[in-house]
Protein backbone atom coordinates (compact mmCIF):
# COMPACT_ATOMS: atom_id res chain seq x y z
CA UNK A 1 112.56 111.73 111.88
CA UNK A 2 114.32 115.36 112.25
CA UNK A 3 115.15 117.01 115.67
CA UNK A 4 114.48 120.97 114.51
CA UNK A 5 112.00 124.00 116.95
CA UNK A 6 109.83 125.97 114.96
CA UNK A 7 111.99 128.65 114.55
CA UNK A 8 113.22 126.19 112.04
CA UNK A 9 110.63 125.96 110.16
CA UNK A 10 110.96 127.57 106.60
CA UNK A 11 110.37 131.21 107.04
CA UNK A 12 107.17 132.68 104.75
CA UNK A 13 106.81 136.18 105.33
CA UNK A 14 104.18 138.18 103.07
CA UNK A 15 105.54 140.85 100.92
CA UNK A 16 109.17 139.39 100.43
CA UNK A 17 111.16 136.66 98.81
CA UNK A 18 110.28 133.82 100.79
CA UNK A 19 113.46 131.49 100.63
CA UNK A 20 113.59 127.81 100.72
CA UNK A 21 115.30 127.34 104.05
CA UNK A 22 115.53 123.91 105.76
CA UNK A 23 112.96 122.46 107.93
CA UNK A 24 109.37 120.44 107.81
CA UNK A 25 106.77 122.50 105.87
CA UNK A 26 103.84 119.79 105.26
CA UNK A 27 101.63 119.20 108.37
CA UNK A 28 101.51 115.47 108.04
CA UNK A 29 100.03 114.70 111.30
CA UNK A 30 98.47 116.64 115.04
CA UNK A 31 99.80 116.63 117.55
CA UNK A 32 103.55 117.44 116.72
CA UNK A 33 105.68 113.92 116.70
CA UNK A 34 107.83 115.12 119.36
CA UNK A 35 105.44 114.81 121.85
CA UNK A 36 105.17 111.33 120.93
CA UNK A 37 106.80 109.22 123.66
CA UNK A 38 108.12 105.37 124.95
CA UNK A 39 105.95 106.66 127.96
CA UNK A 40 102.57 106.12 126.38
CA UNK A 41 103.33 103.03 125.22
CA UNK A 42 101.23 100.67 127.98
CA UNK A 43 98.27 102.57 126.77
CA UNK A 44 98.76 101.33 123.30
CA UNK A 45 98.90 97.64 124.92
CA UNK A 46 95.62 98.19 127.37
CA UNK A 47 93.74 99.70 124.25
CA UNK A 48 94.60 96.64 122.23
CA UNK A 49 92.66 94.35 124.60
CA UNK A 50 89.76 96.80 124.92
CA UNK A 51 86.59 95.21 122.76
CA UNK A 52 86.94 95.85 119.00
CA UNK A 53 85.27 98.69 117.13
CA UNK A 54 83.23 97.68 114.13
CA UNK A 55 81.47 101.14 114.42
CA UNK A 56 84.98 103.05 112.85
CA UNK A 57 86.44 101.93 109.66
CA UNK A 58 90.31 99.97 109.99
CA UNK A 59 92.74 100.21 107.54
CA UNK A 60 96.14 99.14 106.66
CA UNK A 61 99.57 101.12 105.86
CA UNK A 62 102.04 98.62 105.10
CA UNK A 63 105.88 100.61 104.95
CA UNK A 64 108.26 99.08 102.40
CA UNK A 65 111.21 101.04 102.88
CA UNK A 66 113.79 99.68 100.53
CA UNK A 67 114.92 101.42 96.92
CA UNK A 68 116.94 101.54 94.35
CA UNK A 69 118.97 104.19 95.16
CA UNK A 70 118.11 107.44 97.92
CA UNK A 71 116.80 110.57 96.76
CA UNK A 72 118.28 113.45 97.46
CA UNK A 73 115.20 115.32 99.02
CA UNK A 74 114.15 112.12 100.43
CA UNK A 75 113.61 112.31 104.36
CA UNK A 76 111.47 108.99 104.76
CA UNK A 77 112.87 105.68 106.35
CA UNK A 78 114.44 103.74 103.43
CA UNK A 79 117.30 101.76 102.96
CA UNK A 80 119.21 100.84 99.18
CA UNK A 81 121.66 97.87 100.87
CA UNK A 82 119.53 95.54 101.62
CA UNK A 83 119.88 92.19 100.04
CA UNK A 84 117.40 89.60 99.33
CA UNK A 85 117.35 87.36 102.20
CA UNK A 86 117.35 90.31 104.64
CA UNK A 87 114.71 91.35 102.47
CA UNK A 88 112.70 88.10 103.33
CA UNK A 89 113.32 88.32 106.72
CA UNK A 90 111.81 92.04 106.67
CA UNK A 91 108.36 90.63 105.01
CA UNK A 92 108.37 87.97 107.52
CA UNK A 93 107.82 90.02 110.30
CA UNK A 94 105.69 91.98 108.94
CA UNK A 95 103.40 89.35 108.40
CA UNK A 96 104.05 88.18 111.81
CA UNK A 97 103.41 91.79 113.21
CA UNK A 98 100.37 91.44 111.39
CA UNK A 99 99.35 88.44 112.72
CA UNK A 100 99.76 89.69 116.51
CA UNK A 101 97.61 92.59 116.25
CA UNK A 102 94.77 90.27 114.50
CA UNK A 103 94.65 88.15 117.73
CA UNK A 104 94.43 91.33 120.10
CA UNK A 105 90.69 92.06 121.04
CA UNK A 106 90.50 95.28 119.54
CA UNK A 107 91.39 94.36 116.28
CA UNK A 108 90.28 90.83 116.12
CA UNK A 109 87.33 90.23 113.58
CA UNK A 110 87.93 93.59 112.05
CA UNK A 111 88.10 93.79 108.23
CA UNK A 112 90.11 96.63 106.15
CA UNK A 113 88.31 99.17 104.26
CA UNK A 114 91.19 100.60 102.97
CA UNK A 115 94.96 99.40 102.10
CA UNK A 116 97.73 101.39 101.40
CA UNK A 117 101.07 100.13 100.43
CA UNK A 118 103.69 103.26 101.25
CA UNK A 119 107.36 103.57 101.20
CA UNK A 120 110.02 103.63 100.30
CA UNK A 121 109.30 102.09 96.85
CA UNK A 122 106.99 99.24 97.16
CA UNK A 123 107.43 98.17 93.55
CA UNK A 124 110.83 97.47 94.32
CA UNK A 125 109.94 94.42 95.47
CA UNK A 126 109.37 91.28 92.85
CA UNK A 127 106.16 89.85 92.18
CA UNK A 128 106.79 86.75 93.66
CA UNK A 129 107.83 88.49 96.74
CA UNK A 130 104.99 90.97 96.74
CA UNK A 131 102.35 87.69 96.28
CA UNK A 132 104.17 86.29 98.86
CA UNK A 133 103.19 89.88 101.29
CA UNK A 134 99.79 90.08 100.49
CA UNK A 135 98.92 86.67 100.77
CA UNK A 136 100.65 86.54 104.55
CA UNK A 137 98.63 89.90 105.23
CA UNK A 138 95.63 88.37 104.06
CA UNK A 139 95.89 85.66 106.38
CA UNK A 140 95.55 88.40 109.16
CA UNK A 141 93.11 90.63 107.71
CA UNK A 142 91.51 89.53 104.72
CA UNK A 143 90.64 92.74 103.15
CA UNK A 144 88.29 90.92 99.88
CA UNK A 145 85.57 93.46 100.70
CA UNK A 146 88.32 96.81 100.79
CA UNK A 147 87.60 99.49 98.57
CA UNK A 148 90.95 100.91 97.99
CA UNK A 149 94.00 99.12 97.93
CA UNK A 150 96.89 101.77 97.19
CA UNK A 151 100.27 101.18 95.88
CA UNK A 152 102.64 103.66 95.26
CA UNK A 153 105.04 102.68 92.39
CA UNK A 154 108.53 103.97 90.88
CA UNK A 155 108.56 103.73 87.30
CA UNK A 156 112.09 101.96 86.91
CA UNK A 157 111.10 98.75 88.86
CA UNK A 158 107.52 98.47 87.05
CA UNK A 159 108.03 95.35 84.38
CA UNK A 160 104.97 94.22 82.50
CA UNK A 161 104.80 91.10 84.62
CA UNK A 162 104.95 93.11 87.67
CA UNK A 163 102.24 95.06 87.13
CA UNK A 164 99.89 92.37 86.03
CA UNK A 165 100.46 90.52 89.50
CA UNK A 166 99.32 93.58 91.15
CA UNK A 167 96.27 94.06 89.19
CA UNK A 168 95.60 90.44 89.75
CA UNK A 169 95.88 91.30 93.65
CA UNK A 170 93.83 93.38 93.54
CA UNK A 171 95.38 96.85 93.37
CA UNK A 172 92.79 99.18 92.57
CA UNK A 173 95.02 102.30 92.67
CA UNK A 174 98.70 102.66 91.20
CA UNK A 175 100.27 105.96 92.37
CA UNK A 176 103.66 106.39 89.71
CA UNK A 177 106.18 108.62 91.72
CA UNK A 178 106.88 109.94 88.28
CA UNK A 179 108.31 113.83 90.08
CA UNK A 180 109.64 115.03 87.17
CA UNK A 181 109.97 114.16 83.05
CA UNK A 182 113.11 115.55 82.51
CA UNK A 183 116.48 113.28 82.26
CA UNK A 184 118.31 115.78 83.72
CA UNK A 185 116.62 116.87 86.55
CA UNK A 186 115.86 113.57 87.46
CA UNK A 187 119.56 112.66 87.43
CA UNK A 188 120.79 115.58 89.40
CA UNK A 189 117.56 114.75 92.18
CA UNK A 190 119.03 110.97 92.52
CA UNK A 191 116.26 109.78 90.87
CA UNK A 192 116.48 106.05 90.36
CA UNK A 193 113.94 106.32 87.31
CA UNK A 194 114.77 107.73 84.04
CA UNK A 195 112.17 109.62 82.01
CA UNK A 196 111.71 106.73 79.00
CA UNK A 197 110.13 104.26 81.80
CA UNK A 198 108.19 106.71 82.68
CA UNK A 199 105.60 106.52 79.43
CA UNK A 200 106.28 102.67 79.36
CA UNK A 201 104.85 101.55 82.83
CA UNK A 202 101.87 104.11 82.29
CA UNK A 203 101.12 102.18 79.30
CA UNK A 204 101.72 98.80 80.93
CA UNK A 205 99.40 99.81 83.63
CA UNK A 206 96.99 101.00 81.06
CA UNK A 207 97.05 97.65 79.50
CA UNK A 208 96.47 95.20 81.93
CA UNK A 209 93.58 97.26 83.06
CA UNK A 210 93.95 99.86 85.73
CA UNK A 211 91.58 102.16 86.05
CA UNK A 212 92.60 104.49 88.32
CA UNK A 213 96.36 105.95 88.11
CA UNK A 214 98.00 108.72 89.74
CA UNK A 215 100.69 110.84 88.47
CA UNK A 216 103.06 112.37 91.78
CA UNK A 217 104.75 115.31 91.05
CA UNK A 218 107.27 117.89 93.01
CA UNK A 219 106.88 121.57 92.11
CA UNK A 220 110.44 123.12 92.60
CA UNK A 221 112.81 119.96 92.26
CA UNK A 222 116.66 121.19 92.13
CA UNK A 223 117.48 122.22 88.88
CA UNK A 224 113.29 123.17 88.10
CA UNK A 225 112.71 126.10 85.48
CA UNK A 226 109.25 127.88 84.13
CA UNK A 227 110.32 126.21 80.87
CA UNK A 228 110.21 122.51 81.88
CA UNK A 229 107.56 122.64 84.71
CA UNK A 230 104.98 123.67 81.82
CA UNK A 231 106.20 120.88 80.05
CA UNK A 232 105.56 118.34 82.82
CA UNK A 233 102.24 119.70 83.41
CA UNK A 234 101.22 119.40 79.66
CA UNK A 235 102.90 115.79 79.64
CA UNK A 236 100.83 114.93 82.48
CA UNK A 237 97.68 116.25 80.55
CA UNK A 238 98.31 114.34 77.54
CA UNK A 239 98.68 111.05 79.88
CA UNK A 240 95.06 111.63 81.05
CA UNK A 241 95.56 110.19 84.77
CA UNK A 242 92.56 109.78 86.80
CA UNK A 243 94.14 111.80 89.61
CA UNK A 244 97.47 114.05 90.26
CA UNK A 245 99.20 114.86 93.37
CA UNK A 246 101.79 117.59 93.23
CA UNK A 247 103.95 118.95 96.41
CA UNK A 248 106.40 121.54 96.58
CA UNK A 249 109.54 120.91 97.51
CA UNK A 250 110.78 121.43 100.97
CA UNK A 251 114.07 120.28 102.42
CA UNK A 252 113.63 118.68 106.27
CA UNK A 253 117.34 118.20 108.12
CA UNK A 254 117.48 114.23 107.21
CA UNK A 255 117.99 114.84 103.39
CA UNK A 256 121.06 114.82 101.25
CA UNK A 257 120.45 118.37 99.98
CA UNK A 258 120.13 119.32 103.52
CA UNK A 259 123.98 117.49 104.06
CA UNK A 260 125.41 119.44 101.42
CA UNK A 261 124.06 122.73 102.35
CA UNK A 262 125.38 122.38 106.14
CA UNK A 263 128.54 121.07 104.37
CA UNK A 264 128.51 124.34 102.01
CA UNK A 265 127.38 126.52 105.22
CA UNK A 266 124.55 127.29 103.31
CA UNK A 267 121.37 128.90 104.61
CA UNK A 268 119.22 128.94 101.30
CA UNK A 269 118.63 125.09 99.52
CA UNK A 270 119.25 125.16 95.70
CA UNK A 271 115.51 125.32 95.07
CA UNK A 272 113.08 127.59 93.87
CA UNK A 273 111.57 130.14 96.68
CA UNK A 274 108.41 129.23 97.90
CA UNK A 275 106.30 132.18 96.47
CA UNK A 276 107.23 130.60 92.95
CA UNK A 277 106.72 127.06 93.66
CA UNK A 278 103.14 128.60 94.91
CA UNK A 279 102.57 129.85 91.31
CA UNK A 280 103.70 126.99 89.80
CA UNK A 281 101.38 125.10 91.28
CA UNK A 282 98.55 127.47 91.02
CA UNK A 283 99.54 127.46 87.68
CA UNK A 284 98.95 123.53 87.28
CA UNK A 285 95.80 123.59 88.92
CA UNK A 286 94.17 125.97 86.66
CA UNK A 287 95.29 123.50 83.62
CA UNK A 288 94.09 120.88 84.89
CA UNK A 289 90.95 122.51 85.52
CA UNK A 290 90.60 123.69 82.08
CA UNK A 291 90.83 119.82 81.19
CA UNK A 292 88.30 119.06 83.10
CA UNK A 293 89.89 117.94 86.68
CA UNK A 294 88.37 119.11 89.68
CA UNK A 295 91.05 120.29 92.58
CA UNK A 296 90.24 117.86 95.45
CA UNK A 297 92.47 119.22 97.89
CA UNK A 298 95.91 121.35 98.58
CA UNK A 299 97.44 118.76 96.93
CA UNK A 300 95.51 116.78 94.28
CA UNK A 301 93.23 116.98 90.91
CA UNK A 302 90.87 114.24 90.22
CA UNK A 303 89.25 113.97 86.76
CA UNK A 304 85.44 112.94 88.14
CA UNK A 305 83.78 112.94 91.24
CA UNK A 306 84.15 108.92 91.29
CA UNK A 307 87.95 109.08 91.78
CA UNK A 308 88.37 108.81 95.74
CA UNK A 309 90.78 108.96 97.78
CA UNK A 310 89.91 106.67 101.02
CA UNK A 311 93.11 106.42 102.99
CA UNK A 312 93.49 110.49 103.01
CA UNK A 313 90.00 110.83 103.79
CA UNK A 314 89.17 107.82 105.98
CA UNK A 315 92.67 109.13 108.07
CA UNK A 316 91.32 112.52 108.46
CA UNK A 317 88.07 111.47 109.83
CA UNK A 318 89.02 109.55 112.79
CA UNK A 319 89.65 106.30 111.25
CA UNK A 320 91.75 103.56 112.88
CA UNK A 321 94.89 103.03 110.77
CA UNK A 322 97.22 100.38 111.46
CA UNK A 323 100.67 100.72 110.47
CA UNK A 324 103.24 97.71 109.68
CA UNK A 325 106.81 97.96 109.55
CA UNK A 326 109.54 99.76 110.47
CA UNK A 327 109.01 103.43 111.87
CA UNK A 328 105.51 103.20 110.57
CA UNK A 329 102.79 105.50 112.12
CA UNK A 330 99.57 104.26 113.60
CA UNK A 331 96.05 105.57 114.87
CA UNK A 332 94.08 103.46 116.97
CA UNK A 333 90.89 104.47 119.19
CA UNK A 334 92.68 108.54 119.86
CA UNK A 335 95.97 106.98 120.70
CA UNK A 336 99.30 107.90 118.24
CA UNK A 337 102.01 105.47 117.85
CA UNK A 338 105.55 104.81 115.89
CA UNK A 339 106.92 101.18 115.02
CA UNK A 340 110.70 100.99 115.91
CA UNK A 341 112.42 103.38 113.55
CA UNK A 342 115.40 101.35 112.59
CA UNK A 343 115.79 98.29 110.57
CA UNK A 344 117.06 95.41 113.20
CA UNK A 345 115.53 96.30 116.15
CA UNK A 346 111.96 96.51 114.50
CA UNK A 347 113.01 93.01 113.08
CA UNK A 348 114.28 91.34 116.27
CA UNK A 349 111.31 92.63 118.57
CA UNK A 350 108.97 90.68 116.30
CA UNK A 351 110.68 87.98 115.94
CA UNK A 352 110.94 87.77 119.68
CA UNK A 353 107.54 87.63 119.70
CA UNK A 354 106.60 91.46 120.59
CA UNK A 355 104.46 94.57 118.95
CA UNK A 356 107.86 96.81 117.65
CA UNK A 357 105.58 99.76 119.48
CA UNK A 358 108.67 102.85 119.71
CA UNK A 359 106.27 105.47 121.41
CA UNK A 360 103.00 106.65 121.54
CA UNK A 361 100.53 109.68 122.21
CA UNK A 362 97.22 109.15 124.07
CA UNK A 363 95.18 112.58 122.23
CA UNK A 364 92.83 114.45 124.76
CA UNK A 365 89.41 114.88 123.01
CA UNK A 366 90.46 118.70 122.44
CA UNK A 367 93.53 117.44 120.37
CA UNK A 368 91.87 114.55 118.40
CA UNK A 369 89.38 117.62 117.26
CA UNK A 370 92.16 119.98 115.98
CA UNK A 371 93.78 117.13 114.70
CA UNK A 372 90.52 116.51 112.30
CA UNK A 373 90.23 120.24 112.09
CA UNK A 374 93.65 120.85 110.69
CA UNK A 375 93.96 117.62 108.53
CA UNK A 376 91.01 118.16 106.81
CA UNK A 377 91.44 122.42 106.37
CA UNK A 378 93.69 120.35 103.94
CA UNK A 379 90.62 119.99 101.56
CA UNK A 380 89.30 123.52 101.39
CA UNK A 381 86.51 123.07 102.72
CA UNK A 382 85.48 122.61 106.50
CA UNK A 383 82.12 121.71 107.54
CA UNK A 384 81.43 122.95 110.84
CA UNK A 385 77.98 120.88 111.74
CA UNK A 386 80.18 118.24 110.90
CA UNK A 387 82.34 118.99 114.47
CA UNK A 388 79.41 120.41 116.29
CA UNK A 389 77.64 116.60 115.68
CA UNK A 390 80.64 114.68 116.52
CA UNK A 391 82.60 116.47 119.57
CA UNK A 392 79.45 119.15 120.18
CA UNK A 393 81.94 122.10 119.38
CA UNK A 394 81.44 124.91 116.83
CA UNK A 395 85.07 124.83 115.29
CA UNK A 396 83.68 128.80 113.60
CA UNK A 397 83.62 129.53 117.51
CA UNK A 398 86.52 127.71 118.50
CA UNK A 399 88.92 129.12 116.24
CA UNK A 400 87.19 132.40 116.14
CA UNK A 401 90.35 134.26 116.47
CA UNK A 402 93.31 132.52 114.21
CA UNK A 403 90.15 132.30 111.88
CA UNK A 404 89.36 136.22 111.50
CA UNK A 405 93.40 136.47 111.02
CA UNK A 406 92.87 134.72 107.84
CA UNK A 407 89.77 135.94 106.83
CA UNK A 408 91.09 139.36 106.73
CA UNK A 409 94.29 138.35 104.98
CA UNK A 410 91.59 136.91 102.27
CA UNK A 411 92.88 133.29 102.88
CA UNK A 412 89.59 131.91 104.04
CA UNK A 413 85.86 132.75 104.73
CA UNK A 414 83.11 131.64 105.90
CA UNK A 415 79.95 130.09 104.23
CA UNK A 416 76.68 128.73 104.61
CA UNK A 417 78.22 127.49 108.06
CA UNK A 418 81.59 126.07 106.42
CA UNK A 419 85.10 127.28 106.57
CA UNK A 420 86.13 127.63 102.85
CA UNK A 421 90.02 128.33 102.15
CA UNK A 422 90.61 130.44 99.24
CA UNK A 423 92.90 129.06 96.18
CA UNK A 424 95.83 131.28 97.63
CA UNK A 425 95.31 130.11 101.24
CA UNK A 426 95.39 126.32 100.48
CA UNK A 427 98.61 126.63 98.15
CA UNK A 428 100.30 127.60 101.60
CA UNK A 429 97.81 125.54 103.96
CA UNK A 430 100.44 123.62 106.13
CA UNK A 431 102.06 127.48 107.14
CA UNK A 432 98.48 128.40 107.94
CA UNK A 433 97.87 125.36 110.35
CA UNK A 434 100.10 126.35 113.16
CA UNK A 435 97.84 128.96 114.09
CA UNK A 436 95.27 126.23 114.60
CA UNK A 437 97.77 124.24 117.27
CA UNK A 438 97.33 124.52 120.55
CA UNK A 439 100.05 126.91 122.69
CA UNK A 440 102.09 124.26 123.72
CA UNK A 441 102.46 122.26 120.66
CA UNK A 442 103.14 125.98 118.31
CA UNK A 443 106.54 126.49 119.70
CA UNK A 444 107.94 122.82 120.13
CA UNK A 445 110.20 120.63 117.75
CA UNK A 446 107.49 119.08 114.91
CA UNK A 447 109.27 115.87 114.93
């Protein structure tokens, strides 16, 4: 996690070049993480023997945080030196973390609806020691009856016999961190993959039967042109994934980019501005809609109304989420919480018998509703009954002010009693949210 203020945060002003500076641009989570804190964590403990909730769904993120080798616009918890028996002693206690939360009263009895294997790159691992995970998780929370269980997936470490074990798992969604198609871009990003494995796990995964696949993709990658982001969009096309998600490229303090620019007393990263990674994205979206896919969110295009995406929606609805591993994030009954965020001391608290808990957030009910509120502005479409029924609040009322800002910029409206984000407004959503936060969390460090 990054130490930056606001001020930080990459500057978007309307009517000039808006430069790639560093900082956090996506909005991955209310209220900011640096409010998060060791002080909260009893509450985490008292909640866990409270009486379990079968009336909200539960599911699983499961962090695997080693790889190949580090991007350099990476800014999640990962680590490329790890070797295989530290790598069995990691899985271990995850299982064993597991395995404590599935005796605690709030979670005992509970069954996943959703699974989500995050990272990192989780298809790093072999297939022996990835049946040897799910079968220790299982043990905990048997999760036969979930109806998504993600897995996101470089395409370097995907071997035929590798995918088939997942499939045989029970994987229903394979999400290929492809980024980028061309050699040279993905070299000069510190991509571990090169483009040729690219087309050859898609076809392995086409083979062995997976029916839903999703293409990742970074709009703006160092070293991205007009040229050769057309040419990744029409590869994609021709691929015919059931869903793509495509970000724009930001550059948060704990990246390697971010290193060399400090190091080059840079102010600007190496990147396109954000105005153009806007367009290119725009751009995408309106070829994949002329193929048929149907823009789901700020973020992703799904071929058919069947393709779902439970963990992003589940997550943005109040679910519980429980989060295993290092530094992972969990949400359980309004109360935030962070795993231990390095590598032994997340391994030795388990294995002395503990929950690795770092520090929490107990939400007040006005910040678990603009926490819903903001997450799910995400999808471009807000329905307000939908807040009035569960917290008895208008959100068109609430926000009435930061709302007719918007609406008079022509970034949202408002509909048949739903908030409705134009195509501009939810190419630059996350800049939009901040408006949404409450005083005290606008100004403060995000992480």
């Amino acid at each position: 996690m990054t130490e930056q203020s606001s001020h930080n945060l990459p500057i978007l002003d309307e009517g000039k070049t808006e430069q790639t500076t560093a900082g956090n641009y996506f909005v991955a989570n209310y209220p900011p993480f640096s409010f998060w804190s060791p002080q909260h964590n009893d509450r985490v403990h008292q909640l866990l023997e409270a009486p379990a909730r079968q009336d909200v769904p539960l599911g699983l993120y499961v962090h695997i945080p080693f790889c190949r080798k580090r991007c350099d616009f990476c800014y999640f918890k990962v680590y490329t030196d790890k070797n295989s028996r530290e790598i069995h002693r990691y899985l271990d206690a995850v299982i064993a973390e597991a395995g404590r939360y599935a005796e605690r009263a709030y979670l005992a009895g509970r069954s996943p609806r959703f699974v989500y294997f995050g990272g990192g790159t989780p298809s790093y691992l072999s297939a022996q020691q990835l049946e040897y995970l799910f079968r220790g998780l299982q043990r905990c929370f048997p999760w036969d009856g979930a109806e998504e269980i993600a897995f996101e997936c470089e395409p370097g470490t995907l071997q035929e016999n590798k995918i088939k074990a997942l499939r045989e798992m029970g994987v229903t969604r394979l999400s290929l961190g492809v980024e980028n198609f061309d050699p040279e871009i993905l070299e000069i990003n510190n991509r571990a993959h090169r483009a040729v494995e690219i087309d050859r796990a898609y076809n392995y995964a086409r083979e062995v039967g997976f029916e839903q696949i999703n293409i990742d993709l970074i709009a703006g990658m160092v070293g991205e042109t007009q040229a050769n982001w057309e040419s990744c969009i029409e590869k994609t096309i021709a691929m015919k994934p059931e869903s793509v998600t495509i970000y724009q490229m930001e550059i948060p303090y704990n990246t390697t980019i971010y290193q060399r620019m400090k190091d080059g007393g840079q102010q600007v990263a190496p990147v396109a501005d954000w105005r153009t990674k806007r367009r290119w994205v725009h751009e995408a979206f309106a070829r994949l809609e002329e193929e048929g896919y149907h823009i789901g969110s700020a973020y992703t295009a799904v071929r058919n109304a069947s393709v779902r995406f439970l963990y992003r929606d589940a997550l943005w609805t109040g679910a519980d989420m429980l989060g295993l591993g290092v530094s992972s994030f969990s949400h359980l009954g309004g109360i935030h919480f962070q795993n231990e965020h390095r590598f032994e001391p997340y391994v030795e608290r388990v294995e002395a018998g503990e929950l690795p808990v770092h520090r929490a957030l107990v939400m007040t009910p006005e910040e678990r509703l603009i926490r819903e509120f903001v997450l799910q502005m995400k999808l471009g479409r807000v329905h307000d009954q939908y807040f009035k029924d569960k917290f008895g609040v208008s959100v068109i009322d609430r926000f009435r002010q930061p709302l007719g800002k918007h609406i008079s910029s022509g970034h949202m409206s408002i509909e048949d009693g739903s908030i409705i984000t134009s195509r501009d407004g939810l190419l630059q959503i996350d800049r939009l949210l901040h408006d949404f936060f409450l005083d005290r969390h606008r100004d403060a460090r995000y992480a």
